[in-house]
N, C-alpha and C. Protein backbone atom coordinates (compact mmCIF):
# COMPACT_ATOMS: atom_id res chain seq x y z
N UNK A 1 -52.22 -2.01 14.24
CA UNK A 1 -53.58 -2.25 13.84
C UNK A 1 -53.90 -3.72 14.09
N UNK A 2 -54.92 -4.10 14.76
CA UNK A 2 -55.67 -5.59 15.17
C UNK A 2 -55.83 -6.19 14.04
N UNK A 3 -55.96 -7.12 13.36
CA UNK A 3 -56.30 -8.12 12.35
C UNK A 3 -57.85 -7.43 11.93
N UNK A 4 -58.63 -7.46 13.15
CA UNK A 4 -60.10 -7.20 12.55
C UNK A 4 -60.17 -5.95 12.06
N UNK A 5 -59.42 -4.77 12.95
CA UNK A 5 -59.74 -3.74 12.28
C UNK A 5 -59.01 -3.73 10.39
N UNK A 6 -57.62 -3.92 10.33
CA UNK A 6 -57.51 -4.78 8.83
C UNK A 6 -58.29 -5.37 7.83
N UNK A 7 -58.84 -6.18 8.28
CA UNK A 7 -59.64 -6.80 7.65
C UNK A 7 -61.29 -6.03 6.87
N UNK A 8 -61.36 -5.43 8.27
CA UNK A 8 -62.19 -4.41 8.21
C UNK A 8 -62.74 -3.18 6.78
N UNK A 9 -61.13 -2.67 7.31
CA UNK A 9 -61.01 -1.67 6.42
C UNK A 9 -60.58 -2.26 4.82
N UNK A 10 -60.15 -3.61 4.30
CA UNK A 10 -59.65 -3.92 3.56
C UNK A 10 -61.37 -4.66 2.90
N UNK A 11 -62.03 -4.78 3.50
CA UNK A 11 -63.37 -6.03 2.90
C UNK A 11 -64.39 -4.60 3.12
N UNK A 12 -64.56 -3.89 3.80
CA UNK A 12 -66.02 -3.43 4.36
C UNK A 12 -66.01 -2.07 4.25
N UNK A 13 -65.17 -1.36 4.80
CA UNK A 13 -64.87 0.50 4.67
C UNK A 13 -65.30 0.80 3.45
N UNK A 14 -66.21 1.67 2.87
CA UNK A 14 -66.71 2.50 1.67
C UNK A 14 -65.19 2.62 0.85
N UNK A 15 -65.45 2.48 -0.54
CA UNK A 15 -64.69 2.34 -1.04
C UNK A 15 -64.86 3.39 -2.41
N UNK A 16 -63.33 3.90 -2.98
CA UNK A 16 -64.07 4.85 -4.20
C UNK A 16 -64.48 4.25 -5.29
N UNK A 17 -65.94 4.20 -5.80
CA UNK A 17 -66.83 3.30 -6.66
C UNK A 17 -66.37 4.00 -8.12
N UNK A 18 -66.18 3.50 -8.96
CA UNK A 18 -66.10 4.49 -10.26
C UNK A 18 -67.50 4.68 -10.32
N UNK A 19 -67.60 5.59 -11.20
CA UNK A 19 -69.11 6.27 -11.38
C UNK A 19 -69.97 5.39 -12.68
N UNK A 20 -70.86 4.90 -12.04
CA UNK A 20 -71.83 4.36 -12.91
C UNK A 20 -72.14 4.39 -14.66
N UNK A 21 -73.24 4.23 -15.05
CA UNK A 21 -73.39 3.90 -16.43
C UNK A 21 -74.16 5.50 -16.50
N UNK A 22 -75.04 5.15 -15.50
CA UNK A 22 -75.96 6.67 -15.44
C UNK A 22 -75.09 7.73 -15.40
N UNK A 23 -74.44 7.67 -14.25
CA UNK A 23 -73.37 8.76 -14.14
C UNK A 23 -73.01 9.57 -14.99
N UNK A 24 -72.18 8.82 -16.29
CA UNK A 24 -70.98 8.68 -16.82
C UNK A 24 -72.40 9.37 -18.30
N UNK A 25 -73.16 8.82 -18.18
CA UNK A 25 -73.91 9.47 -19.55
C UNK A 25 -74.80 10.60 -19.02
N UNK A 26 -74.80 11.14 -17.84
CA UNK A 26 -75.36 12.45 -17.34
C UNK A 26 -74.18 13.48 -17.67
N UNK A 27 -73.41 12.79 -17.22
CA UNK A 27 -71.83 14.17 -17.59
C UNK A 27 -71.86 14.41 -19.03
N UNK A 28 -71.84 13.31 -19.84
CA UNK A 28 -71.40 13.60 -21.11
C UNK A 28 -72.44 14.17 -21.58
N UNK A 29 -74.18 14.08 -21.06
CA UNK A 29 -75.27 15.05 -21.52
C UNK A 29 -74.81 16.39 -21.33
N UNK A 30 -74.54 16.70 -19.78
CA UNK A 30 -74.46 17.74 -19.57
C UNK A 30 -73.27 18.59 -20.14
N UNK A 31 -72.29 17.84 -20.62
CA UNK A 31 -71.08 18.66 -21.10
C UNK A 31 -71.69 19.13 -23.28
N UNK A 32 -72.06 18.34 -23.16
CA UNK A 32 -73.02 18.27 -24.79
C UNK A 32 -73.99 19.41 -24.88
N UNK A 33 -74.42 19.64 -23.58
CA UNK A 33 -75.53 20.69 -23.36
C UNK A 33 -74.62 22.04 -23.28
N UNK A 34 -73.82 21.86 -22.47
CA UNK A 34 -72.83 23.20 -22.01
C UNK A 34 -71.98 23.50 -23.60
N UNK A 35 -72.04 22.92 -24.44
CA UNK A 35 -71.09 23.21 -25.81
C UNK A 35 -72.01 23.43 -26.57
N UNK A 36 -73.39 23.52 -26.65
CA UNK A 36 -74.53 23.53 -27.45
C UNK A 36 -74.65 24.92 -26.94
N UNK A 37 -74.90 25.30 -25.58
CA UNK A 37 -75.44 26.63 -25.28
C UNK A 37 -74.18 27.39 -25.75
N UNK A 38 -72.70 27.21 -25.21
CA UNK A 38 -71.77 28.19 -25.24
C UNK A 38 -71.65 28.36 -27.31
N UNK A 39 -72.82 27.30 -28.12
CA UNK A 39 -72.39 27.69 -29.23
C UNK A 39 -73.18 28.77 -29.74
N UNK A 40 -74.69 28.81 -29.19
CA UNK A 40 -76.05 29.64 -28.86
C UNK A 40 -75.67 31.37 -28.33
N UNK A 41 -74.59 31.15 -27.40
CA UNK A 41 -73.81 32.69 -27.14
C UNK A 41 -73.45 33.53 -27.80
N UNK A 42 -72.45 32.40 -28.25
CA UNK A 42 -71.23 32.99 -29.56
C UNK A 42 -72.21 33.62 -30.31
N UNK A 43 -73.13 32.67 -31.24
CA UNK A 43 -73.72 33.36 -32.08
C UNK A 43 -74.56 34.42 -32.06
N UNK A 44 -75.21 34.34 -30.60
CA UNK A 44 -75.68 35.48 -29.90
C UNK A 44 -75.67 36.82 -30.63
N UNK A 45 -73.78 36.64 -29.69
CA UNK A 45 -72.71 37.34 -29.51
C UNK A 45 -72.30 38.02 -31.43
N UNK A 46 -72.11 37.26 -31.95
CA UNK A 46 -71.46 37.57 -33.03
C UNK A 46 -72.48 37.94 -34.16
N UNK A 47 -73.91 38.45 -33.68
CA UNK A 47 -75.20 38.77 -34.29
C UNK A 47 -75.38 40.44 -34.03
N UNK A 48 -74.31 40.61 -32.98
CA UNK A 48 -74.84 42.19 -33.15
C UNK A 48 -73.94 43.07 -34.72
N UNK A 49 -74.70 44.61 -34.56
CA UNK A 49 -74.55 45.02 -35.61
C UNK A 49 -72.99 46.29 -35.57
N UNK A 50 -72.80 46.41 -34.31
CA UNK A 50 -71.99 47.37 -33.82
C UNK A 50 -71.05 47.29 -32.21
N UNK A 51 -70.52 48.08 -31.95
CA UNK A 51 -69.36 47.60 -30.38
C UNK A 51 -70.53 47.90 -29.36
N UNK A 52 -71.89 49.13 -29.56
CA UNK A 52 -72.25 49.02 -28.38
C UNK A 52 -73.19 47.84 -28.49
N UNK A 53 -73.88 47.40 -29.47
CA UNK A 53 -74.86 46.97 -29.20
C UNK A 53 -74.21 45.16 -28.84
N UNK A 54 -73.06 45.24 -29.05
CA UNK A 54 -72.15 43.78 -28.65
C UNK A 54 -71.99 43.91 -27.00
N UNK A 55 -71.72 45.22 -26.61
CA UNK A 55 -71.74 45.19 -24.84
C UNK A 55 -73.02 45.24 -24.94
N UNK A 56 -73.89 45.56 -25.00
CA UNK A 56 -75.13 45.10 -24.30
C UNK A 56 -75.91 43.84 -24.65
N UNK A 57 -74.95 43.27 -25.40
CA UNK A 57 -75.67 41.75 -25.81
C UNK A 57 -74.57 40.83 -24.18
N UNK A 58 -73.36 41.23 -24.59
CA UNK A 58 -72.67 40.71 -23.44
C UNK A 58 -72.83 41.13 -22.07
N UNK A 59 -73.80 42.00 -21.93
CA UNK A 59 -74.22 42.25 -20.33
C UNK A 59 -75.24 41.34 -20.38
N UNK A 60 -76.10 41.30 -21.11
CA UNK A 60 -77.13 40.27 -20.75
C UNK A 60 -77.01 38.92 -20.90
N UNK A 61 -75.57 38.46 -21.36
CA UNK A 61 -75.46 37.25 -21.30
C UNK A 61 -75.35 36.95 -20.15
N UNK A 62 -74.00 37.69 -19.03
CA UNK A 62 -73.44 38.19 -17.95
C UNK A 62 -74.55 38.17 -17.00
N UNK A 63 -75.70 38.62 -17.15
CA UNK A 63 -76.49 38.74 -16.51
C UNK A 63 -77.56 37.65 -16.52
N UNK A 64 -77.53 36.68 -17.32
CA UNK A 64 -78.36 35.79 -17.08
C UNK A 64 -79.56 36.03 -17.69
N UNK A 65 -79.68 37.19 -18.68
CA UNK A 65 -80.98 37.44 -19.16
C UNK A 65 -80.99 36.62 -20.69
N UNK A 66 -79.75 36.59 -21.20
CA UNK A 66 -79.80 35.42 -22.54
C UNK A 66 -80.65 33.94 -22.30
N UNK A 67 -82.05 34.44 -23.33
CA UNK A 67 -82.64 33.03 -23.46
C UNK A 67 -82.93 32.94 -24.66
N UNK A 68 -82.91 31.37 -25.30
CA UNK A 68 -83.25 31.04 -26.21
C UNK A 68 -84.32 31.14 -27.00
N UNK A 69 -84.68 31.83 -28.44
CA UNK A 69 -86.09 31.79 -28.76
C UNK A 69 -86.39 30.47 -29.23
């Protein structure tokens, strides 16, 4: 390897940046959000009155039809 290309890659080549301030508090939103909903499920989930009406609460979770009132 030439000096410049060295130099190169050691001063100038993209480098791995740790992740920002923003970053770093978007994850921890989004992981805060993802433990808030998966707690919204459960309870969903643990609101029915019987086994079938628990599979058909869990198909529609499955299915993407669980929304929040």
């Amino acid at each position: 390897m030439h000096d410049a290309e060295y130099h190169y890659y050691k001063n100038f080549a993209i480098k791995e940046k740790k992740p920002g301030f923003i970053h770093r508090m978007l994850d921890k939103f989004e992981n805060f959000m993802m433990d808030f909903s998966m707690r919204d499920v459960n309870e969903f989930l643990s609101n029915s009155q019987n086994r079938y009406e628990l599979e058909q609460r869990e198909y529609k979770v499955m299915r993407g039809d669980f929304k929040l009132v």
